[in-house]
N, C-alpha and C. Protein backbone atom coordinates (compact mmCIF):
# COMPACT_ATOMS: atom_id res chain seq x y z
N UNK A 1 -7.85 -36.99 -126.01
CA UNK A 1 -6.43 -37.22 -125.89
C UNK A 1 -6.03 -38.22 -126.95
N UNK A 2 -4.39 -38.24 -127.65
CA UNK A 2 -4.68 -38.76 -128.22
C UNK A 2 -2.91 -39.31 -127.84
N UNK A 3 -2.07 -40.52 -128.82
CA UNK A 3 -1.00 -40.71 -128.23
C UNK A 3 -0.26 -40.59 -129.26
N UNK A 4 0.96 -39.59 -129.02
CA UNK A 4 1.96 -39.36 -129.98
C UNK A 4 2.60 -40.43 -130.93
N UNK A 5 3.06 -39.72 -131.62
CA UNK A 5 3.91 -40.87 -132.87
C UNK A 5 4.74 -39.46 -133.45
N UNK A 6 6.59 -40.25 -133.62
CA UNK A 6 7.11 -39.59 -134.43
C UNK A 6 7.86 -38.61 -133.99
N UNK A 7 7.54 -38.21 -132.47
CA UNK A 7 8.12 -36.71 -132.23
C UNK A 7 8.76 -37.45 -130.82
N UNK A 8 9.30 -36.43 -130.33
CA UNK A 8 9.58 -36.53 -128.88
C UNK A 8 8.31 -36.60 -128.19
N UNK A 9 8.93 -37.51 -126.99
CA UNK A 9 7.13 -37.64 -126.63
C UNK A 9 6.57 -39.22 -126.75
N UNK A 10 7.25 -39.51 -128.01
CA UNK A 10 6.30 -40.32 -128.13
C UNK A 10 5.64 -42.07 -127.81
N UNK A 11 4.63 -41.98 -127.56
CA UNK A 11 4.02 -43.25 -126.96
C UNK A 11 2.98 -42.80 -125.44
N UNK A 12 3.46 -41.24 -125.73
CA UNK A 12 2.53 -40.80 -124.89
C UNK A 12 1.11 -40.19 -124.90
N UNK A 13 0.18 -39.56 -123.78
CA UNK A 13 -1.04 -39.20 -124.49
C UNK A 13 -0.78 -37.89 -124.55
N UNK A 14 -1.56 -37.64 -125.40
CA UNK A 14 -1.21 -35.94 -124.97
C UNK A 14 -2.48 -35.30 -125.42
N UNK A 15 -2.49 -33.63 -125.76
CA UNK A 15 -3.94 -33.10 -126.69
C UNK A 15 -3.58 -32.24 -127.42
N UNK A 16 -4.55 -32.23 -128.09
CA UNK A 16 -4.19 -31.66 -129.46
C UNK A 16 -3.26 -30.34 -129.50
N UNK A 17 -2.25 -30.02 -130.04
CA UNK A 17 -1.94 -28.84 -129.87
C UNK A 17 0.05 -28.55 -130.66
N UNK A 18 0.35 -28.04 -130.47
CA UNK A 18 2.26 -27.67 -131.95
C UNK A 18 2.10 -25.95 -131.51
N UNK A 19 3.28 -25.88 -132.14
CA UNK A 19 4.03 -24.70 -132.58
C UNK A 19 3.05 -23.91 -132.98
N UNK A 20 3.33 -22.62 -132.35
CA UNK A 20 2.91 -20.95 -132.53
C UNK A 20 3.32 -20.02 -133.84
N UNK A 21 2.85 -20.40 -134.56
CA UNK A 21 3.45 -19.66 -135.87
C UNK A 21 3.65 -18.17 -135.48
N UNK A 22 4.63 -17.67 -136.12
CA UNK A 22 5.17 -16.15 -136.36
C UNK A 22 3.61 -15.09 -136.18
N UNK A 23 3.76 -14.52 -135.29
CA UNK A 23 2.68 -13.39 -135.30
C UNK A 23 1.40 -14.22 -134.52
N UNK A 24 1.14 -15.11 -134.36
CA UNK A 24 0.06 -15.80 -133.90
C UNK A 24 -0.51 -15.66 -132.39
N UNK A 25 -1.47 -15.10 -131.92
CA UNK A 25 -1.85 -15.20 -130.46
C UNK A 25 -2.05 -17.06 -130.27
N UNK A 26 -2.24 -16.92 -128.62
CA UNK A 26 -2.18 -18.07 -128.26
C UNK A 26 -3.56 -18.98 -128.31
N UNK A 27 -4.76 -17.98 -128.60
CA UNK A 27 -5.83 -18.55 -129.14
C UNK A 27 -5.71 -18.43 -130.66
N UNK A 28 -5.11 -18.17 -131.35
CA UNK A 28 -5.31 -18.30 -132.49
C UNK A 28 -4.66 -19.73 -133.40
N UNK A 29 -3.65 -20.29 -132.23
CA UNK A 29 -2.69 -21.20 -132.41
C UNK A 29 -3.38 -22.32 -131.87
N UNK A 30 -4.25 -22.18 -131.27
CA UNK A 30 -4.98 -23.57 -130.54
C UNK A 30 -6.00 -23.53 -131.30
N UNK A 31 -6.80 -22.38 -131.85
CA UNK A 31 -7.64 -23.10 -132.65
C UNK A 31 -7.30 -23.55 -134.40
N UNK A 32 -6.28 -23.15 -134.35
CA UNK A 32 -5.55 -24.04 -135.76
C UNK A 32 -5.41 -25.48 -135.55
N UNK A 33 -4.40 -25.47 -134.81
CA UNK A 33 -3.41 -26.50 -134.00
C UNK A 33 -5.09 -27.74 -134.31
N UNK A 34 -6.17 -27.28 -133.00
CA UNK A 34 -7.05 -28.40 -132.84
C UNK A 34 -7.88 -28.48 -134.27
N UNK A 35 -8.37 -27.37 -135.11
CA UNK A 35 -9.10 -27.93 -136.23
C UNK A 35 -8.09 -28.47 -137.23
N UNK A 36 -6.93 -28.34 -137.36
CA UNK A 36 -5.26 -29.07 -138.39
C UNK A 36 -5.35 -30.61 -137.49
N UNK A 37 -5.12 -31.17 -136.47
CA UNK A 37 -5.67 -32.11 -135.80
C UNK A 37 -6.17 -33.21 -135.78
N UNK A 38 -8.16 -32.47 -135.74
CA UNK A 38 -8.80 -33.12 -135.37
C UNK A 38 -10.20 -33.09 -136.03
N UNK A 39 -10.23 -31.69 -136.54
CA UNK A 39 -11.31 -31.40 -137.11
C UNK A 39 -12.54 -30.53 -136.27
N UNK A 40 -11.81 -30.38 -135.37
CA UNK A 40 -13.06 -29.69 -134.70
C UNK A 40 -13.04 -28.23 -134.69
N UNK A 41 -13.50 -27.65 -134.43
CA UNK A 41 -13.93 -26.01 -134.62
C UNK A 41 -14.18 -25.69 -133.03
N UNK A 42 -13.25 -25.10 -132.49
CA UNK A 42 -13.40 -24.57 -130.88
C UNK A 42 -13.29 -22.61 -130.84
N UNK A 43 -14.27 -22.79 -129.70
CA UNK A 43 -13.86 -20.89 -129.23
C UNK A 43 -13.78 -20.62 -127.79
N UNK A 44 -14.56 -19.50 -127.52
CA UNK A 44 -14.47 -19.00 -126.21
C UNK A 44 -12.93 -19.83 -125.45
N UNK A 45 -12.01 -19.29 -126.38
CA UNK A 45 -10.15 -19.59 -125.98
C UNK A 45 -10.11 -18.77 -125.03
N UNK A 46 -9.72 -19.72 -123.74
CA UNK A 46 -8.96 -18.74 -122.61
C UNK A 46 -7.98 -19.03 -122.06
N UNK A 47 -6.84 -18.35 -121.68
CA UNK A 47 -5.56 -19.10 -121.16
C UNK A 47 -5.96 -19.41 -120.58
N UNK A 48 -5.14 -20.65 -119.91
CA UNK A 48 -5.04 -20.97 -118.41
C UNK A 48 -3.82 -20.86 -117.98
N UNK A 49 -2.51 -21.66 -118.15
CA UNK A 49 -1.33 -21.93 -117.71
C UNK A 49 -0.21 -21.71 -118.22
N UNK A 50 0.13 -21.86 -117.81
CA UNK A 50 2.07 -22.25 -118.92
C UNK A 50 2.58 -23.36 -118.31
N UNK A 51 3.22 -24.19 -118.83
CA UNK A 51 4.18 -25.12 -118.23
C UNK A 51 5.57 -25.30 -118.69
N UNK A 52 6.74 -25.32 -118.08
CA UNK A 52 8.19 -25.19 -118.21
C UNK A 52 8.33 -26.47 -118.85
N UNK A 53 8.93 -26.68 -119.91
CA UNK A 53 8.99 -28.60 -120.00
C UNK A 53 10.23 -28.73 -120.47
N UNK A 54 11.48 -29.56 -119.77
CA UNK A 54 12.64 -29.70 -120.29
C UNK A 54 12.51 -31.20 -120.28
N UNK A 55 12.73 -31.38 -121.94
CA UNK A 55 12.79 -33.14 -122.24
C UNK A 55 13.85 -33.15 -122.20
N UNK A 56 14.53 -34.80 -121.82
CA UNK A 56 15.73 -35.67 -122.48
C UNK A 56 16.54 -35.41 -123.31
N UNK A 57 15.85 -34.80 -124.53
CA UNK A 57 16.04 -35.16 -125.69
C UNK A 57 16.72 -33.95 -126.05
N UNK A 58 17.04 -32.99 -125.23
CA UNK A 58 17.61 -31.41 -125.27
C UNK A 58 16.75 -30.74 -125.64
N UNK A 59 15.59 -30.98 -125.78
CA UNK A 59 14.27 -29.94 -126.33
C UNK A 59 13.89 -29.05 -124.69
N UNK A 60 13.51 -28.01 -124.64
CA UNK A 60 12.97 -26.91 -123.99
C UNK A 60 12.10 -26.64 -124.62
N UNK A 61 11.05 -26.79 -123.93
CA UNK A 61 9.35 -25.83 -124.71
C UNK A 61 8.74 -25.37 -123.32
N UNK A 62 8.03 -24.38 -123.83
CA UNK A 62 7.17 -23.47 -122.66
C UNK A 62 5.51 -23.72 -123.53
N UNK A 63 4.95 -24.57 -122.97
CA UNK A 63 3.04 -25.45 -123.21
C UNK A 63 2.72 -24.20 -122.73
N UNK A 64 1.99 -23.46 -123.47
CA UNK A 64 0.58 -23.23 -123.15
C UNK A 64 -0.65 -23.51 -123.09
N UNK A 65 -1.20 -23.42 -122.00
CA UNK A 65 -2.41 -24.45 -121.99
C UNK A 65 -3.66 -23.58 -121.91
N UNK A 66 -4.65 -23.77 -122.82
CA UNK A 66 -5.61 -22.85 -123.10
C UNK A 66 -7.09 -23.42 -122.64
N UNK A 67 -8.20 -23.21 -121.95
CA UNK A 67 -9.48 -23.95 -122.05
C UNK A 67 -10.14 -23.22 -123.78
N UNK A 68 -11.24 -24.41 -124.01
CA UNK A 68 -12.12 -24.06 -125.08
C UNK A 68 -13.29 -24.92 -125.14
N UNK A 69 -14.52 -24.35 -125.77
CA UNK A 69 -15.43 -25.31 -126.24
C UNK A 69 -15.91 -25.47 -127.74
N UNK A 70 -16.06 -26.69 -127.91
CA UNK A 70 -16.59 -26.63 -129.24
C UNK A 70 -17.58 -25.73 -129.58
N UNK A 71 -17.66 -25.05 -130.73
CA UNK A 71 -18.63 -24.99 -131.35
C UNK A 71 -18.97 -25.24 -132.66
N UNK A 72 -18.10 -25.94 -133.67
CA UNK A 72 -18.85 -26.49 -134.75
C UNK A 72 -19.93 -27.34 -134.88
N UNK A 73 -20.54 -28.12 -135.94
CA UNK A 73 -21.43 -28.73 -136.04
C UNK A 73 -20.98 -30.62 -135.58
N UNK A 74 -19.44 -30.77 -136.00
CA UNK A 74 -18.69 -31.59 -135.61
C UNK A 74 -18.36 -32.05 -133.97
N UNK A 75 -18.59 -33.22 -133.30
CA UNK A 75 -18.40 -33.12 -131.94
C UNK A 75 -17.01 -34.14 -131.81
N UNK A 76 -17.11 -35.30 -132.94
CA UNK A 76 -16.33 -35.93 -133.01
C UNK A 76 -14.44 -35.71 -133.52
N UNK A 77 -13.90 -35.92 -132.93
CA UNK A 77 -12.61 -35.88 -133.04
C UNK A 77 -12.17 -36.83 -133.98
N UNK A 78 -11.39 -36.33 -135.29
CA UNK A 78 -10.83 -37.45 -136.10
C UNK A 78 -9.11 -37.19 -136.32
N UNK A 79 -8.43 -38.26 -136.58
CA UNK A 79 -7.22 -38.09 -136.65
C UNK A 79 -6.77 -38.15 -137.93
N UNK A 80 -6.43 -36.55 -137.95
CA UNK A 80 -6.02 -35.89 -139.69
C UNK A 80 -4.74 -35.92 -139.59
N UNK A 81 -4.15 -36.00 -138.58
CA UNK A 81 -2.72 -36.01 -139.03
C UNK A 81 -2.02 -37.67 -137.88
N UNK A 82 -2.42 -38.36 -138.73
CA UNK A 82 -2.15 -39.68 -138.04
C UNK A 82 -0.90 -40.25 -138.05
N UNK A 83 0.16 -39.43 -138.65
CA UNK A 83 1.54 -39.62 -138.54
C UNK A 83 2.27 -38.99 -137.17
N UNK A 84 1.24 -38.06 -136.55
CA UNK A 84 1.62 -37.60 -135.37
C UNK A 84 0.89 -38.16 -134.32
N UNK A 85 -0.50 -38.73 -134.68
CA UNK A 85 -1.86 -39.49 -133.85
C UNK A 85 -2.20 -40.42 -134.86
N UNK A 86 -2.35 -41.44 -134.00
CA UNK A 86 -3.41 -42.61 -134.31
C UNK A 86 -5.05 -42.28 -134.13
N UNK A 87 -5.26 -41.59 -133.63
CA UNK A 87 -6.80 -41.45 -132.91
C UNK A 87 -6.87 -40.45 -132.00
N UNK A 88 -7.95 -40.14 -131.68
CA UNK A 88 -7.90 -39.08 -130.19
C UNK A 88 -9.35 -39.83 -129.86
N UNK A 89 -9.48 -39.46 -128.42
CA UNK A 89 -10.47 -40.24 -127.87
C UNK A 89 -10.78 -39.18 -126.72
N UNK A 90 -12.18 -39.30 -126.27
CA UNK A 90 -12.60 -38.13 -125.22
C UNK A 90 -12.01 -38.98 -123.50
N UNK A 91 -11.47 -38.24 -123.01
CA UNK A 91 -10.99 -38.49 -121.46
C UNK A 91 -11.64 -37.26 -120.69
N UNK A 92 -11.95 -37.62 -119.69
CA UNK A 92 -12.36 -36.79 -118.71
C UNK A 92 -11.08 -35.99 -118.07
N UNK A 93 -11.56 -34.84 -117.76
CA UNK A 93 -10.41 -34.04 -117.08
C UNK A 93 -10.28 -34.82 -115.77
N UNK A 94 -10.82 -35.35 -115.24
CA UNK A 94 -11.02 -36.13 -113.63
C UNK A 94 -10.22 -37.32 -114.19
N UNK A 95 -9.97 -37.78 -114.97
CA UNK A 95 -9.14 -38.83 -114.92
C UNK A 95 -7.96 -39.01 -115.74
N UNK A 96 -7.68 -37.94 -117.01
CA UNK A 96 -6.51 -37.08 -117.08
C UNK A 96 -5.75 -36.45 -115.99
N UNK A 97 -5.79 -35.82 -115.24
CA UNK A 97 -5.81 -35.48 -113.90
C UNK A 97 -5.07 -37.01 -113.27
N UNK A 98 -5.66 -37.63 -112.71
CA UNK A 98 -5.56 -38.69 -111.77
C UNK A 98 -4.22 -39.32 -112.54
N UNK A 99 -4.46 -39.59 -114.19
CA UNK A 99 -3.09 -40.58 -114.69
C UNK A 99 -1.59 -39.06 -114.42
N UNK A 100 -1.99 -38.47 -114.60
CA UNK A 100 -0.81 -37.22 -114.65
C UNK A 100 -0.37 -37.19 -113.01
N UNK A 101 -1.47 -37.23 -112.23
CA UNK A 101 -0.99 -37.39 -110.74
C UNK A 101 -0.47 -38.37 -110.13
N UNK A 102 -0.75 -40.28 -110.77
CA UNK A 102 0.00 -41.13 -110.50
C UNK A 102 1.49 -41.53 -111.41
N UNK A 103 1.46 -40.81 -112.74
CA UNK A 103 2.98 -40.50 -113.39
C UNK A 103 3.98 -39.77 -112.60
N UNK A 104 3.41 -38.17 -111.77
CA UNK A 104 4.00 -37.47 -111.27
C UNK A 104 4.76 -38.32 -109.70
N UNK A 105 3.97 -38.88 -109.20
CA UNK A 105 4.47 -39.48 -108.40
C UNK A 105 5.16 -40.48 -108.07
N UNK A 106 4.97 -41.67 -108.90
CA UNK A 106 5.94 -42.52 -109.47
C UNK A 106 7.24 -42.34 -109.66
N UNK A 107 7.07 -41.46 -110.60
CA UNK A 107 8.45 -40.74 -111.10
C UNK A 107 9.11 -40.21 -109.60
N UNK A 108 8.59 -39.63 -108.91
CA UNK A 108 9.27 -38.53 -107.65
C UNK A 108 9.62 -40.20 -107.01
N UNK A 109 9.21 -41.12 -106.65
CA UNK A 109 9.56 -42.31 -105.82
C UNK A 109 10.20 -43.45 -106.64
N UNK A 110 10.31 -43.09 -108.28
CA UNK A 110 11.08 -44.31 -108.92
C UNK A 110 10.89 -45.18 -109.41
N UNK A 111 9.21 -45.41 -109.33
CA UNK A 111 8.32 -46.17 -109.33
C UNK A 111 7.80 -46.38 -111.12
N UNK A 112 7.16 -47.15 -112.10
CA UNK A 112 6.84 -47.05 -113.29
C UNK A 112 5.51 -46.80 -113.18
N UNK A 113 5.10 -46.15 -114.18
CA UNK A 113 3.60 -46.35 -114.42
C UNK A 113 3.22 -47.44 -115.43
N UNK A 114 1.71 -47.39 -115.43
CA UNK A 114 1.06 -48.19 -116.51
C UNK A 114 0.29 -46.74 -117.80
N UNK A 115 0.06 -45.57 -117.35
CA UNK A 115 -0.41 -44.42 -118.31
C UNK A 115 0.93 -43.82 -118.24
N UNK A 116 1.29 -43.39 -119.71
CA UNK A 116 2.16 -42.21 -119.94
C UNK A 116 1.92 -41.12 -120.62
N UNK A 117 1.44 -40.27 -119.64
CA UNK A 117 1.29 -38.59 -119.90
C UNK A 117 2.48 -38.17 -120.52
N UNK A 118 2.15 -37.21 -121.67
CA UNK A 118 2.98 -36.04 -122.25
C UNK A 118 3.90 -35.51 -120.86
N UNK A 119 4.85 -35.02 -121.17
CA UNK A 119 5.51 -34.41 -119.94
C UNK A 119 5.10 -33.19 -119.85
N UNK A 120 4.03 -32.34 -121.11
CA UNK A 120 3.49 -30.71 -120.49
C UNK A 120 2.47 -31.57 -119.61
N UNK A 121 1.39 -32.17 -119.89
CA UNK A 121 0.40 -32.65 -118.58
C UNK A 121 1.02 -33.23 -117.10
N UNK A 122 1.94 -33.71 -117.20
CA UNK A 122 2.54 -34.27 -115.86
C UNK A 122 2.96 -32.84 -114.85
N UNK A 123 4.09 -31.91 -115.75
CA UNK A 123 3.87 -30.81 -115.04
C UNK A 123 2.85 -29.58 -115.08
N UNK A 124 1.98 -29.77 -115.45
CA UNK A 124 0.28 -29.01 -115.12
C UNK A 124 0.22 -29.65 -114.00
N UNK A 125 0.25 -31.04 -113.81
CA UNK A 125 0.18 -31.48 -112.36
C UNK A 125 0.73 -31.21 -111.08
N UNK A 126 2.20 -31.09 -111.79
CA UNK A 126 3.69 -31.12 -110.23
C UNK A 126 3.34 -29.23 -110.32
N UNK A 127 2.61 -28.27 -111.14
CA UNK A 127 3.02 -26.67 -111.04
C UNK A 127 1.78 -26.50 -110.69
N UNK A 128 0.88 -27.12 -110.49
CA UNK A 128 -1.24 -26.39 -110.15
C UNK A 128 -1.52 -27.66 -109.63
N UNK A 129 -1.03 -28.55 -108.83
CA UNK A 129 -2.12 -29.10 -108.32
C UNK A 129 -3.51 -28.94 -107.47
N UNK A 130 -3.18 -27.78 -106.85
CA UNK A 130 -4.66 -26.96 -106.74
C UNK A 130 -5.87 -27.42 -108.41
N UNK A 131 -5.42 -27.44 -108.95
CA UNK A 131 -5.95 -27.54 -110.36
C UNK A 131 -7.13 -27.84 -110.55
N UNK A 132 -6.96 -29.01 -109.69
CA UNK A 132 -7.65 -30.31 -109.88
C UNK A 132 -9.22 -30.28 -110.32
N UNK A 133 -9.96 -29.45 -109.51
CA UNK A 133 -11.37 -29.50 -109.49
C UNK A 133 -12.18 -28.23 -110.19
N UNK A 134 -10.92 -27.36 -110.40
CA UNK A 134 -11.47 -26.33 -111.52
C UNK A 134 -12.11 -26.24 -112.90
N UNK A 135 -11.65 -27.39 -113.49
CA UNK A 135 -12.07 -27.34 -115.03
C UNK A 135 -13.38 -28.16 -114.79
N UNK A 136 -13.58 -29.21 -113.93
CA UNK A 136 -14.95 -30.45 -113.71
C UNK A 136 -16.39 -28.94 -113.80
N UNK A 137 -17.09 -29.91 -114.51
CA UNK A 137 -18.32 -29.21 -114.46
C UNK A 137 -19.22 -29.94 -113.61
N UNK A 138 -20.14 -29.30 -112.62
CA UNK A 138 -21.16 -29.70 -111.97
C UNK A 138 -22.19 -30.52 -112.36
């Protein structure tokens, strides 16, 4: 995860990922998106979700959210486009998860947080919370 700069959004964490170029499947856009990024080389792309996201800011976007695993020789994440990221750093889905579930709730009671999730991860949270324990590996 890494934390925005520059766009809407920003000061939040979010993961790697932009705009669907013309003609592009949705794995073909995530594995741009993450090696333009970060540098890493991912496959076995599978959807998972969609999320509705209406910002503030009059922006409407529809996140798609894809699983993948690396497979380049690269494991490390670097920040190539550091005008949009400072860094990216590995987070566990178990505790991505947990900050998106205490943002989501906060927010519903008024309350502030101390983590600020992207608003596509907050609603992955408020639209699948079933979610939760699917992506954790044994």
């Amino acid at each position: 995860m890494g934390e925005r700069q520059g766009s809407h959004g920003a000061g939040t964490l979010q993961c790697p990922g932009g705009h669907i170029e013309y003609g592009e499947s949705f794995e073909e856009c995530a594995k741009r998106e993450v090696l333009e990024e970060t540098g890493l080389e991912i496959g076995e792309i599978k959807f998972l979700v969609a999320t509705n996201d209406i910002f503030g800011e009059g922006k409407h976007y529809i996140t798609i959210f894809v699983t993948a695993v690396i497979v380049g020789e690269n494991k490390e994440p670097q920040a190539l486009e550091p005008h949009k990221c400072a860094r990216w750093d590995w987070i566990p889905w178990s505790q991505m998860w947990q900050w998106s579930k205490e943002q989501a709730e906060a927010e519903a009671a008024g309350r502030k947080v101390d983590k600020h999730m992207f608003l596509p991860l907050v609603n992955l949270y408020r639209d699948y919370p079933a979610m939760e324990h699917s992506l954790t590996k044994a």
